[in-house]
Protein backbone atom coordinates (compact mmCIF):
# COMPACT_ATOMS: atom_id res chain seq x y z
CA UNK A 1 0.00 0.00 0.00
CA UNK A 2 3.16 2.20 0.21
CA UNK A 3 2.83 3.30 -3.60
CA UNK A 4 -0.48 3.64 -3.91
CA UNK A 5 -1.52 5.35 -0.20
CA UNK A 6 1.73 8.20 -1.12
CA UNK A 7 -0.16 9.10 -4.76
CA UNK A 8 -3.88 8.62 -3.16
CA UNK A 9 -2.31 11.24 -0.65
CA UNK A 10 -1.03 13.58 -3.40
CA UNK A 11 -4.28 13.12 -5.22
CA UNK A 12 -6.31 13.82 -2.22
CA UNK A 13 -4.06 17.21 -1.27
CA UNK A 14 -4.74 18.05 -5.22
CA UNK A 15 -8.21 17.41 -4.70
CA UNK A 16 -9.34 19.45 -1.52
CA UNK A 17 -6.97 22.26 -3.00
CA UNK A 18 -9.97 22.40 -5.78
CA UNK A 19 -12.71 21.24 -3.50
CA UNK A 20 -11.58 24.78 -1.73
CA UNK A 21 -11.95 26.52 -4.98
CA UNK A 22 -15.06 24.57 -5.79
CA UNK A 23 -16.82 25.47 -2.56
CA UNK A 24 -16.29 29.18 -3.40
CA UNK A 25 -17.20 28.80 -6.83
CA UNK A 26 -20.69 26.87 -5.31
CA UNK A 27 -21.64 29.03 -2.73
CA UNK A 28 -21.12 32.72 -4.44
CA UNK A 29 -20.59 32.48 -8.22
CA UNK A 30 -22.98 29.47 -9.57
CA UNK A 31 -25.91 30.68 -7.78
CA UNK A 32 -25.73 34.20 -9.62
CA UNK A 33 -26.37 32.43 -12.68
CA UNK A 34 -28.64 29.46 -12.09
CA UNK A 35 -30.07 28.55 -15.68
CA UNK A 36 -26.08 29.19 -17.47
CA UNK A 37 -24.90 26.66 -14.84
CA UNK A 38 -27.30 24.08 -15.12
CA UNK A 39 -26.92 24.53 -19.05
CA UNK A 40 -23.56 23.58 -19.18
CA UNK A 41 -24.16 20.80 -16.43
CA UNK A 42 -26.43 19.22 -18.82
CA UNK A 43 -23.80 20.02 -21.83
CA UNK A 44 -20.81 18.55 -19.86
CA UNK A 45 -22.69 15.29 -18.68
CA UNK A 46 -23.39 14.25 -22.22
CA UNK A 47 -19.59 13.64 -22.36
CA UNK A 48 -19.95 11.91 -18.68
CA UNK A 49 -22.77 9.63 -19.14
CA UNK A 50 -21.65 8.59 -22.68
CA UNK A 51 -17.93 8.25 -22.11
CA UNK A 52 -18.30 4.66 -21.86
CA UNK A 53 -20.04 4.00 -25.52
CA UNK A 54 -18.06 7.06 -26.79
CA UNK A 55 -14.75 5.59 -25.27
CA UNK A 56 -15.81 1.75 -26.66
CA UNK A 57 -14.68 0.62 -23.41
CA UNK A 58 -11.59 2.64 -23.67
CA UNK A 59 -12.01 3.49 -20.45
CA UNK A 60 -11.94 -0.10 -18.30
CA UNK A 61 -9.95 -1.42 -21.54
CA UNK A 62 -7.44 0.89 -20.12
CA UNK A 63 -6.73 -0.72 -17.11
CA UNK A 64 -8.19 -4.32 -17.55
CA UNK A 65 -5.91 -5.30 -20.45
CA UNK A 66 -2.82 -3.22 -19.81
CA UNK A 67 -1.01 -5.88 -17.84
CA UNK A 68 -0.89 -8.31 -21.03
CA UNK A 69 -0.08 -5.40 -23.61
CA UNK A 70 2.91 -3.94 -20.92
CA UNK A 71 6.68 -4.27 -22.53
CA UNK A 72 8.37 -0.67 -22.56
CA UNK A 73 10.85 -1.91 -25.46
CA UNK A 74 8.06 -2.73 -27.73
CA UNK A 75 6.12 0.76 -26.20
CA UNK A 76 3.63 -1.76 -24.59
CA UNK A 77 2.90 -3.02 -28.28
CA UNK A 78 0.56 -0.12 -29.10
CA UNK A 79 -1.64 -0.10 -26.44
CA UNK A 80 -2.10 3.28 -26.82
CA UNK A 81 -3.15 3.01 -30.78
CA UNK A 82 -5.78 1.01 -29.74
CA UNK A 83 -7.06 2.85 -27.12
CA UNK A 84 -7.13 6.15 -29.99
CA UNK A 85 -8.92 4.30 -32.23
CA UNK A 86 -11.85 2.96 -29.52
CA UNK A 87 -12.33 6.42 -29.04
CA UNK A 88 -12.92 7.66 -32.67
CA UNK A 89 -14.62 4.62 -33.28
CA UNK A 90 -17.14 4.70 -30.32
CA UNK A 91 -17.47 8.42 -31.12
CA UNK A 92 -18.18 7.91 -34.40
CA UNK A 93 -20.90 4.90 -33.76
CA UNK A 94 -22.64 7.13 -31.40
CA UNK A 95 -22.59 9.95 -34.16
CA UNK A 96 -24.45 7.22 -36.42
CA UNK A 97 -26.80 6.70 -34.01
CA UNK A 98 -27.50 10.19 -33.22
CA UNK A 99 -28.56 10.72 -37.15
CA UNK A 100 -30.81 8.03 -37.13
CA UNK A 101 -32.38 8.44 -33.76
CA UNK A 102 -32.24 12.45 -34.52
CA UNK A 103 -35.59 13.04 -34.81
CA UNK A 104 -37.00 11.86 -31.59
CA UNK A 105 -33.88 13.12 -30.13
CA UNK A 106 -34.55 16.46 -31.34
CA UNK A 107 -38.19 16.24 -30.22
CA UNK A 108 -37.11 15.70 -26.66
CA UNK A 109 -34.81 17.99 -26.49
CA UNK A 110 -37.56 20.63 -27.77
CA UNK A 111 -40.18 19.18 -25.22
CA UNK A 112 -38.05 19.94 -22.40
CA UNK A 113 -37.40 23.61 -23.78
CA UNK A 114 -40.92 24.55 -24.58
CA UNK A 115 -41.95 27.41 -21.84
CA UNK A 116 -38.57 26.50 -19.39
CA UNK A 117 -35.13 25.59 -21.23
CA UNK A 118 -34.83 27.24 -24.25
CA UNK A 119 -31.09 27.53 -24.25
CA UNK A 120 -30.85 23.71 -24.06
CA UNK A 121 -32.69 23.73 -27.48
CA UNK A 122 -30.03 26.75 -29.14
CA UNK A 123 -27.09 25.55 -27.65
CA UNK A 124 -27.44 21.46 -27.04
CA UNK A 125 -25.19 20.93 -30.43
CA UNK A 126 -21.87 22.02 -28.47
CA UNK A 127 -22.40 18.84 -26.24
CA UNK A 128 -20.42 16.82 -29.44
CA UNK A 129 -17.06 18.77 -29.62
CA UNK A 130 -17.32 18.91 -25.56
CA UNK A 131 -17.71 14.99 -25.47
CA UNK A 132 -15.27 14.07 -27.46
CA UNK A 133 -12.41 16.07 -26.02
CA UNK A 134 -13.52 14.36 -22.79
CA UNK A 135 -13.48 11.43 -23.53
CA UNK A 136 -9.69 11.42 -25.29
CA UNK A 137 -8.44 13.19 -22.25
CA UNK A 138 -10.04 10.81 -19.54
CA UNK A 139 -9.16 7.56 -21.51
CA UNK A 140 -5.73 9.50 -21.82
CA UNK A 141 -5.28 9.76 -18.18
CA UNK A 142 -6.85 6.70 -17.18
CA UNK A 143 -4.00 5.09 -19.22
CA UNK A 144 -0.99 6.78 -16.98
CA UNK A 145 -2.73 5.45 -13.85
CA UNK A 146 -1.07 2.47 -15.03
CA UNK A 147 2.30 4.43 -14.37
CA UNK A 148 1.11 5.40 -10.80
CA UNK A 149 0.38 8.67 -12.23
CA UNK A 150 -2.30 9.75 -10.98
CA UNK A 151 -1.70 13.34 -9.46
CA UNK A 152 -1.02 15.42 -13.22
CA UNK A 153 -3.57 13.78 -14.58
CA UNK A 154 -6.04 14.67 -12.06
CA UNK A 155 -5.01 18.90 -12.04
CA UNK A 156 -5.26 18.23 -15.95
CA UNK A 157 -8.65 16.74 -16.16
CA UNK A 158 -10.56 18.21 -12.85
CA UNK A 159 -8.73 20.54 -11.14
CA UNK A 160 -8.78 22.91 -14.24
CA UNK A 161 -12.09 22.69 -14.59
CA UNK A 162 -13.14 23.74 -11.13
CA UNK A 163 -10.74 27.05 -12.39
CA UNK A 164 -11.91 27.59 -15.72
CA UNK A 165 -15.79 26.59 -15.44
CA UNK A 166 -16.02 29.68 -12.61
CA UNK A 167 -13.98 31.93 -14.24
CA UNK A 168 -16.34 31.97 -17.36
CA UNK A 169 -19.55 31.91 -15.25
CA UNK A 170 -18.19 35.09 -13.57
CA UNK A 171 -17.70 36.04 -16.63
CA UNK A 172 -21.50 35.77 -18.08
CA UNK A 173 -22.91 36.90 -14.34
CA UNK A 174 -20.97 40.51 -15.06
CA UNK A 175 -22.21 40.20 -18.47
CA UNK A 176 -18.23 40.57 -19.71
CA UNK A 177 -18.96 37.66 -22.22
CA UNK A 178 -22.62 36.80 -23.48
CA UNK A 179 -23.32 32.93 -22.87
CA UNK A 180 -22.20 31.61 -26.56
CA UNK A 181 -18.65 32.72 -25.99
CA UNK A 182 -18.32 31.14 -22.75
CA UNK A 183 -19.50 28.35 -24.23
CA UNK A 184 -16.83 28.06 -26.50
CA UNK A 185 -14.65 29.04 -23.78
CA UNK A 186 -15.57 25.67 -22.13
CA UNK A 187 -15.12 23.73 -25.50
CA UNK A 188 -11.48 25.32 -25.82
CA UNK A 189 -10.32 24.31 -22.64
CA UNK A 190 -11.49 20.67 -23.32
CA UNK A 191 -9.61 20.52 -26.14
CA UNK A 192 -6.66 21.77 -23.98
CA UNK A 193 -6.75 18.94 -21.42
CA UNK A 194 -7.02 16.59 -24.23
CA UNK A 195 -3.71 18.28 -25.91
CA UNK A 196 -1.88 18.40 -22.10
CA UNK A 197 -2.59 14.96 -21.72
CA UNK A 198 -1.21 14.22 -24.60
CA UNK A 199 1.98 15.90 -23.59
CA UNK A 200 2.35 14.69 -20.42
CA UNK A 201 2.69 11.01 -21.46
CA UNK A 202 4.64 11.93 -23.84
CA UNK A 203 7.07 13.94 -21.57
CA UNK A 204 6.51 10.66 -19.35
CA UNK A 205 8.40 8.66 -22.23
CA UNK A 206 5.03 6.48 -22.68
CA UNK A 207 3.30 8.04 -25.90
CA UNK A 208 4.49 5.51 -28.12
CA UNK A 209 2.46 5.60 -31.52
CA UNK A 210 3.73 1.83 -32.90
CA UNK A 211 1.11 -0.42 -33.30
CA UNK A 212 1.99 -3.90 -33.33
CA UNK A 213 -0.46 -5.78 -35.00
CA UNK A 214 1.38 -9.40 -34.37
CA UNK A 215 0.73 -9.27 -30.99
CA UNK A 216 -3.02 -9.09 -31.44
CA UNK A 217 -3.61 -13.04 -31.73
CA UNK A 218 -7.16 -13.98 -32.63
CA UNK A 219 -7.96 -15.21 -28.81
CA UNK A 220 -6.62 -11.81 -27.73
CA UNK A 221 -8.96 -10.30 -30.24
CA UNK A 222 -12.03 -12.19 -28.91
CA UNK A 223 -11.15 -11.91 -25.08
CA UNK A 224 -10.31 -7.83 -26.61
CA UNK A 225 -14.36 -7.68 -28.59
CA UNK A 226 -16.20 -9.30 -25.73
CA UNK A 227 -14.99 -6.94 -23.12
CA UNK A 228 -14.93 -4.21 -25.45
CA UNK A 229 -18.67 -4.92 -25.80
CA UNK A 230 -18.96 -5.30 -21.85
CA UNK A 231 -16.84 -1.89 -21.03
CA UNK A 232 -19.43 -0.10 -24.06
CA UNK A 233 -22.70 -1.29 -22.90
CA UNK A 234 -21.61 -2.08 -19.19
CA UNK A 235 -20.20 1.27 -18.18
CA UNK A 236 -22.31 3.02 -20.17
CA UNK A 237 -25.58 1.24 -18.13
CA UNK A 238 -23.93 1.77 -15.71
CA UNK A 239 -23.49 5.31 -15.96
CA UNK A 240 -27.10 5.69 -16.40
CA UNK A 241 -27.48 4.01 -13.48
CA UNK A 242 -26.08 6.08 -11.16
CA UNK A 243 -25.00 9.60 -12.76
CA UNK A 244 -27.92 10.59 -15.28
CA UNK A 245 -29.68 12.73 -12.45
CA UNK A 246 -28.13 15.60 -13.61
CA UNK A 247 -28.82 15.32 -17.21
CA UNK A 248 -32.81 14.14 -16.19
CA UNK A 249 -33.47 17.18 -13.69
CA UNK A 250 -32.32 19.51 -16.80
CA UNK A 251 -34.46 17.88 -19.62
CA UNK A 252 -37.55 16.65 -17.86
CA UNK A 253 -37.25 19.40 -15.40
CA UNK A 254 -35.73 23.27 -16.03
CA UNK A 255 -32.26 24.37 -15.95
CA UNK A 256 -33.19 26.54 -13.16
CA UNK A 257 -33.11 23.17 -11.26
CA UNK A 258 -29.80 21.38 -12.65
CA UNK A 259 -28.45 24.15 -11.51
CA UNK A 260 -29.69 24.32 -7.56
CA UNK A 261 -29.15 20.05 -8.45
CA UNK A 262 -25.52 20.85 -9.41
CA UNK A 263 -24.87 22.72 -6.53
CA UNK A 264 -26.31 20.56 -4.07
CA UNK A 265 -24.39 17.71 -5.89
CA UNK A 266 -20.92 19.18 -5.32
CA UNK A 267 -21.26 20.23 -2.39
CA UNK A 268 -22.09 16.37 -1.86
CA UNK A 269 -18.94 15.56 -4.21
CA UNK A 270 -16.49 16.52 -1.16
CA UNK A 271 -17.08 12.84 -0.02
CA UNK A 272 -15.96 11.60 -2.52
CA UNK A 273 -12.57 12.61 -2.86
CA UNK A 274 -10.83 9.96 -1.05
CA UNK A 275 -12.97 7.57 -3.43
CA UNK A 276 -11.44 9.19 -6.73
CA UNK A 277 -7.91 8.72 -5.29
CA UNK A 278 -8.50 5.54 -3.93
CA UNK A 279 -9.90 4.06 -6.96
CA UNK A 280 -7.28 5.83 -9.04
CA UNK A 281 -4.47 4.28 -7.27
CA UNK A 282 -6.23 0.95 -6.55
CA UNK A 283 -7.61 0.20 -10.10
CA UNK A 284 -3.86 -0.98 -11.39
CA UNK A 285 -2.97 -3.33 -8.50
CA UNK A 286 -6.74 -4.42 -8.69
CA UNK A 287 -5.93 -5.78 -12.43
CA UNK A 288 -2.34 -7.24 -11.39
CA UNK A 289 -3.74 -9.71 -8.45
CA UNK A 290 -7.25 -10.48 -10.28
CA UNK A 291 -4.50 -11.19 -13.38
CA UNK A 292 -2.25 -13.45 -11.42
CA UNK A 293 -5.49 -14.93 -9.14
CA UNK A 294 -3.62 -13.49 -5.93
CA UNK A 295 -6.84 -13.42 -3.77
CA UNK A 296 -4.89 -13.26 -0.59
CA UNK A 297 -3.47 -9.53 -1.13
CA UNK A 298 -6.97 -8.64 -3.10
CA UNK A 299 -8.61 -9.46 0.23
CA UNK A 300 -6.34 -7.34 1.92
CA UNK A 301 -6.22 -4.41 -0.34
CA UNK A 302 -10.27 -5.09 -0.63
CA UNK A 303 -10.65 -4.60 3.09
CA UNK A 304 -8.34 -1.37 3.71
CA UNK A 305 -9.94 0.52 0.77
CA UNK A 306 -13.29 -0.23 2.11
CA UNK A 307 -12.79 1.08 5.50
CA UNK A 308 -10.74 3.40 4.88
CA UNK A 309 -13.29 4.91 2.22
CA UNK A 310 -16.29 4.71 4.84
CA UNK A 311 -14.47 6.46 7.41
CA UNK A 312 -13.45 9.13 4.91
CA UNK A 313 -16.94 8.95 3.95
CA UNK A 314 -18.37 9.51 7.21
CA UNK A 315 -15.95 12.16 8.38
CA UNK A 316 -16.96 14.55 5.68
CA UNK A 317 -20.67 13.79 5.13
CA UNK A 318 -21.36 13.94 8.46
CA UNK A 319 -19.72 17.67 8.90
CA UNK A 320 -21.29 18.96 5.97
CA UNK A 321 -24.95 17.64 6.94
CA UNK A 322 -24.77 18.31 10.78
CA UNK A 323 -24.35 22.19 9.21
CA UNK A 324 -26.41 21.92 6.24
CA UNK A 325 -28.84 25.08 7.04
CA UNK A 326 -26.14 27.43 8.13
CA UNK A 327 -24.64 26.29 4.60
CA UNK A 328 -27.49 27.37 2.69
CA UNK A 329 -28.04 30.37 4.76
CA UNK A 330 -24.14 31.53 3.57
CA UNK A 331 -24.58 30.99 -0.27
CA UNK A 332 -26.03 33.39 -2.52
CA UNK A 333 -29.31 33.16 -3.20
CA UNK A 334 -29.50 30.82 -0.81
CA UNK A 335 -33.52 30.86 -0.58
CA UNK A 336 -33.52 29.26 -4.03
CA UNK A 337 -30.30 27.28 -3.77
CA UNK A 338 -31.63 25.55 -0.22
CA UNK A 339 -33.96 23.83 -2.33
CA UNK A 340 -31.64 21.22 -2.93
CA UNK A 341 -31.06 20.36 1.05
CA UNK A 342 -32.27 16.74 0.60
CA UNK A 343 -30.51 16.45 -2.64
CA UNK A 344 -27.58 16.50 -0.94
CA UNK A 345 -28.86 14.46 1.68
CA UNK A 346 -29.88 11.58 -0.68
CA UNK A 347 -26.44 12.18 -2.86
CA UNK A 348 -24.46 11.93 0.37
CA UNK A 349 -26.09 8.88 1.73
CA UNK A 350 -25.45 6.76 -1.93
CA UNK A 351 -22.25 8.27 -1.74
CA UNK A 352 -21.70 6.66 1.35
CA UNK A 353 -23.18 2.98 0.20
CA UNK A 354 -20.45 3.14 -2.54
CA UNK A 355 -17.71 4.07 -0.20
CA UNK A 356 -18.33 1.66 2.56
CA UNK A 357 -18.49 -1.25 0.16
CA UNK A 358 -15.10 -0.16 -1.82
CA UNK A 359 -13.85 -1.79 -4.94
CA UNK A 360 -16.53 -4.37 -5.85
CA UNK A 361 -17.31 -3.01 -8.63
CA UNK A 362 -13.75 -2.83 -9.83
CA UNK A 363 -13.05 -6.26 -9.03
CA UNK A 364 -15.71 -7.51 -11.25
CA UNK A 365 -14.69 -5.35 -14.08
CA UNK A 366 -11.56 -6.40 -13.90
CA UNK A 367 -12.28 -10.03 -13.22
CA UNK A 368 -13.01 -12.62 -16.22
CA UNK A 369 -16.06 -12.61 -14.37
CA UNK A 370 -17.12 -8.83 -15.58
CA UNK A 371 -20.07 -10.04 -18.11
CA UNK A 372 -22.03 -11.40 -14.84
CA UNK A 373 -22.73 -7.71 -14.16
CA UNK A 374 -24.45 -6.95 -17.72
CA UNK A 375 -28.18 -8.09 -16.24
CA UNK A 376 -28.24 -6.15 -13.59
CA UNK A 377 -26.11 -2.87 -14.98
CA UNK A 378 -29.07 -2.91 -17.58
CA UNK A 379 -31.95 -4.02 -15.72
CA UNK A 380 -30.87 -0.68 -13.15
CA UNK A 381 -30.08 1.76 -15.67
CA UNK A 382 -33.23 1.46 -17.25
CA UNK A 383 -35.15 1.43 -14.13
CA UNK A 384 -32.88 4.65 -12.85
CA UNK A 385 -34.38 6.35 -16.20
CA UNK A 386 -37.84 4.97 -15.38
CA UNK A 387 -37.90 6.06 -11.79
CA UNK A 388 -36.49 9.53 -12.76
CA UNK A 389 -39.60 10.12 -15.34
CA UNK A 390 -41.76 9.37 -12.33
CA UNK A 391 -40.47 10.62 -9.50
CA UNK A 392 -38.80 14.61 -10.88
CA UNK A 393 -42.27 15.44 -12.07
CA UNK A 394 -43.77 13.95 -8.85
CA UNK A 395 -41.47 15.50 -6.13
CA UNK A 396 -39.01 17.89 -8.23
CA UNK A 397 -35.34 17.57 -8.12
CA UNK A 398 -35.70 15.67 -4.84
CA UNK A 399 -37.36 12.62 -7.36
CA UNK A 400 -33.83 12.35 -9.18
CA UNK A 401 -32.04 12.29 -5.70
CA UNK A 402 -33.61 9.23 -4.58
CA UNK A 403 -33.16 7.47 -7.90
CA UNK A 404 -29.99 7.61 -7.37
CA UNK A 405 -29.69 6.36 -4.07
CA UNK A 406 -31.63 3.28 -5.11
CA UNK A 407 -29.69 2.74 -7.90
CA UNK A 408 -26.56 3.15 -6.50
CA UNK A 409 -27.78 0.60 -3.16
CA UNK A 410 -29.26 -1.96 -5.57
CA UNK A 411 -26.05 -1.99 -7.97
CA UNK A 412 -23.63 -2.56 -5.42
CA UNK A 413 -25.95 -4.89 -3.28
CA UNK A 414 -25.41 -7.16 -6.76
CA UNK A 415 -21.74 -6.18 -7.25
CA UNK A 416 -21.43 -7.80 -3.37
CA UNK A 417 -22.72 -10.78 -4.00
CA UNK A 418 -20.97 -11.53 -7.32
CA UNK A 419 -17.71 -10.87 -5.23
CA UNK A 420 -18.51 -13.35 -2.55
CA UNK A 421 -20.33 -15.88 -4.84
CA UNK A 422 -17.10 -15.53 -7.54
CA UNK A 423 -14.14 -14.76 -5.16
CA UNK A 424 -15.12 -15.70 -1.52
CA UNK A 425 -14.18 -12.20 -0.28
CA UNK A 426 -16.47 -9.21 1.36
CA UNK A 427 -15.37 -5.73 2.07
CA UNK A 428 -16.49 -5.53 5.73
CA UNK A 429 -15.51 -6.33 9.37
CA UNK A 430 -16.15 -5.62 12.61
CA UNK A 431 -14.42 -1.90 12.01
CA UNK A 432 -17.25 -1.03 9.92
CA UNK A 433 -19.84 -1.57 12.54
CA UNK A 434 -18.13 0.10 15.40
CA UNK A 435 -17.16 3.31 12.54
CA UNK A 436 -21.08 3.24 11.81
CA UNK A 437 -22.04 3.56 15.52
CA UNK A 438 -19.65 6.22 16.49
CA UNK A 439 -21.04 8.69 13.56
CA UNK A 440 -24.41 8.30 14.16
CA UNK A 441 -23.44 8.63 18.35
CA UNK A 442 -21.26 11.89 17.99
CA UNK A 443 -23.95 13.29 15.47
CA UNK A 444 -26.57 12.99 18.11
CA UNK A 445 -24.48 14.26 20.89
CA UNK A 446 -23.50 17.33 18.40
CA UNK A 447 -26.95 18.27 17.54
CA UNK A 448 -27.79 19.65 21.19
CA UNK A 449 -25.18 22.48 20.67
CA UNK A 450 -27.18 25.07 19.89
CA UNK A 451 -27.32 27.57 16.87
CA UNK A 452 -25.71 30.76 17.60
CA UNK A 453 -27.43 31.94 14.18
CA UNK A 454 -24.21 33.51 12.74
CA UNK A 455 -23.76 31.01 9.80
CA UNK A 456 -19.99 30.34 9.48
CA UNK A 457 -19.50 30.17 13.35
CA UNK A 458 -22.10 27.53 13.78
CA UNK A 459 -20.76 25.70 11.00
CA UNK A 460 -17.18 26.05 12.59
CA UNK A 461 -18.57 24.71 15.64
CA UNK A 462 -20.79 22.13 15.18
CA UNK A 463 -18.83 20.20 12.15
CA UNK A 464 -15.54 21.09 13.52
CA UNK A 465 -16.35 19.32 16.70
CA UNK A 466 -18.30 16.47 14.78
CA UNK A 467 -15.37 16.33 12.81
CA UNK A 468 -12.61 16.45 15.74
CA UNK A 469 -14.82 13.77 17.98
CA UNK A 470 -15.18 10.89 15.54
CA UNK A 471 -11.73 11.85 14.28
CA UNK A 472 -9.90 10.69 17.72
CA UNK A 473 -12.36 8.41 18.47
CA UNK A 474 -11.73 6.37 15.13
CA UNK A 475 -7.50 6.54 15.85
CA UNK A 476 -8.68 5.88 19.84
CA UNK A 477 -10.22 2.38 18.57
CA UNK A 478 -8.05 2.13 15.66
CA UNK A 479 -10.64 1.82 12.92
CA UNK A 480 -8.74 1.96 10.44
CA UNK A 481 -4.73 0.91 10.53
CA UNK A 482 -4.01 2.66 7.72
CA UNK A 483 -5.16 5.77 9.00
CA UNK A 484 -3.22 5.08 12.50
CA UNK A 485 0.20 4.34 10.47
CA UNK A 486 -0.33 8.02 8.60
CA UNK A 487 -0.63 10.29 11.93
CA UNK A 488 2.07 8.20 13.14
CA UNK A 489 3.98 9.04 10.73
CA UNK A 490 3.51 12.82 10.72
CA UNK A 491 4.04 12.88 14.25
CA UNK A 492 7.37 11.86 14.14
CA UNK A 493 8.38 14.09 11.77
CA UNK A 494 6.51 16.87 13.59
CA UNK A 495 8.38 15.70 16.41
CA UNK A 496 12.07 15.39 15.00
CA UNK A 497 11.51 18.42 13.26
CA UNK A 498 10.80 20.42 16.90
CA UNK A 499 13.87 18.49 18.50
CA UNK A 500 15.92 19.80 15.25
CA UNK A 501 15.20 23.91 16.16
């Protein structure tokens, strides 16, 4: 864990640096300009929820088949071409489909406009350019994970967004650029990423451009198709499983509400930063032992990311929803934005599912097992979809909140049992009950300090304490081992550091 708990660190210092940034952006620039923001929400996620089908699997092909393909001399025997061309060919295969299905397509799109989104209608064509970029730079950086790199790629592909997609908002709020330009703004710095990525590997002495077609033998090529169909239909079921809420709230609903959605979402997204570095720097060894059948260190690794996730998890839900009014009452237009309260309530607690049972979704992906998981991935995105058209006109944004949460409990509920029935392993011990007890005990006890009514004090007070509490408490009982070896370690240097002045 050495390797990958030093980059999940980096990636996690990158990542609250632009949470920070984020949060600011959130609480006094996006609510300014409610129906802009939930317009390019809905632009961005066409790139998000597609990137599976627009990748052709590029994205788990990435990691899953890297081990075979690895050989520096031969520059991994063109890996990387094949990864290009399963992006221009998925891109292009969803462009097909687009032209034929364009007509209904275009009807919807209209349907949602009519009377409450017409800028979706006039502007949806820039989600194609947007996508694309995307998904080059994500299957880009997904590919140096395989390096351990994880910390460029992530201030190439989020951490410039959280500085360019406020900047340009500011810029339409003060009415220095009219929407369209920002727009292309956004589409510009897409196409950025995608060229920095680029440039990274190849300063990285891994953007080799050989393909070597010998080495594709025909089993490779079937074990290569059927996965390839798996990572295309899979991921992208799966994406509309659990991240379409977004894209629903602003086409059945009104951008007026992906926008308040949005903003309850991120605020929601702080939990998951330890997941994104976690993942990030799990996913490789994740491939090596499923690869080699090493089930002894998978059930290892399995464990520690679990717990270590659902303390993380805990830790930072809990402080943000033990202050969630005196949050709302801080951000700008904060009667509209507090709205979304239990959208971040029911985004937090799915959050949490996903976190406390860690990477079983990765193992079957990775696993020769991974078609087991096509049933249910489609049987739950299309019920997501389904229970979204129900439930947003029937409670509001609230409707695609709770979708979520049931899609994201039900998918990993089969995920578990798929491990256990395939591998014999489980994410969970007896840390994960005492962890789960201690929140919801040190949330009670924090809830009788009482409101002082200035909004950042009582939000210093209450989560800092909820925070501080279950902090000690979980190094106290030693929850999670990993966690104890870390302030361990920056004691001592804290303390040979004092000795040394």
């Amino acid at each position: 864990m050495g390797v990958i708990r030093r980059q999940s660190l980096k990636h996690s210092a990158v990542n609250i640096v632009g949470l920070v940034i984020g949060a600011m952006s959130t609480l006094f620039v996006y609510p300014h300009v409610l129906e802009a923001s939930g317009l390019v929400q809905v632009l961005m996620y066409v790139g998000i929820i597609g990137l599976p089908a627009l990748s052709m699997g590029g994205n788990m092909v990435a990691i899953r088949f890297f081990p075979r393909f690895k050989d520096k001399t031969s520059g991994h025997n063109g890996f990387l071409v094949l990864l290009l061309l399963l992006c221009i060919a998925g891109y292009l295969a969803v462009a097909l489909l687009a032209l034929l299905f364009h007509k209904p397509l275009w009807e919807f799109i209209h349907s949602g406009a009519d009377g409450r989104s017409p800028l979706l209608a006039k502007y949806f064509w820039m989600a194609a350019p947007l996508a694309f970029f995307y998904t080059v730079g994500v299957v880009l950086s997904i590919y140096a994970f395989n390096f351990k790199r994880i910390v460029v790629p992530t201030l190439l592909i989020d951490f410039s967004m959280k500085l360019a997609l406020p900047a340009l908002l500011i810029c339409v709020w003060q009415e220095w650029l009219p929407l369209e330009a920002a727009l292309w703004g956004l589409i510009i710095h897409s196409f950025l990423v995608m060229t920095g990525m680029a440039l990274y590997l190849r300063s990285l002495g891994e953007w080799h451009l050989r393909p070597n077609w010998a080495f594709f033998t025909p089993e490779l090529r079937r074990e290569l198709f059927r996965f390839i169909g798996f990572g295309a239909f899979g991921g992208f079921a799966l994406q509309m499983a659990s991240r379409i809420d977004i894209f629903m709230v602003g086409t059945v609903g009104a951008l007026e509400w992906a926008g308040v959605y949005a903003i309850s979402s991120y605020i929601g997204s702080a939990v998951d930063i330890p997941t994104k570095s976690l993942y990030a720097a799990s996913a490789s060894s994740v491939a090596q032992y499923l690869n080699e059948e090493n089930h002894a260190e998978m059930e290892i690794l399995y464990k520690k990311v679990s717990i270590n996730l659902l303390v993380a998890g805990l830790l930072l839900f809990g402080s943000i929803w033990i202050s969630v009014d005196s949050l709302f009452d801080i951000v700008a237009n904060g009667k509209a934005v507090s709205a979304g309260k239990y959208v971040l309530l029911f985004i937090g607690l799915s959050r949490i599912v996903e976190m406390g049972t860690g990477l079983n979704n990765n193992m079957v992906y990775y696993s020769s097992y991974y078609l087991w998981s096509l049933v249910s991935l489609g049987v739950l995105a299309v019920g997501n979809v389904l229970f979204n058209l129900w439930l947003i006109p029937l409670v509001g944004m609230n409707g695609a909140a709770i979708s979520t949460l049931l899609s994201v409990t039900c998918y990993n509920a089969v995920s578990l049992g798929l491990v256990w029935l395939k591998f014999r392993l489980q994410p969970f011990s007896k840390n994960t009950l005492r962890v789960l007890l201690l929140a919801l005990s040190v949330y009670a006890v924090v809830q009788f300090i009482p409101l002082t009514n200035i909004g950042l004090l009582d939000i210093a007070i209450r989560s800092g304490l909820y925070f501080c509490t279950l902090g000690l408490l979980i190094l106290r009982f030693r929850i999670s081992p990993d966690l104890n070896d870390g302030f361990d370690v920056l004691r001592a240097k804290l303390f040979l550091r004092k000795n040394k002045d």
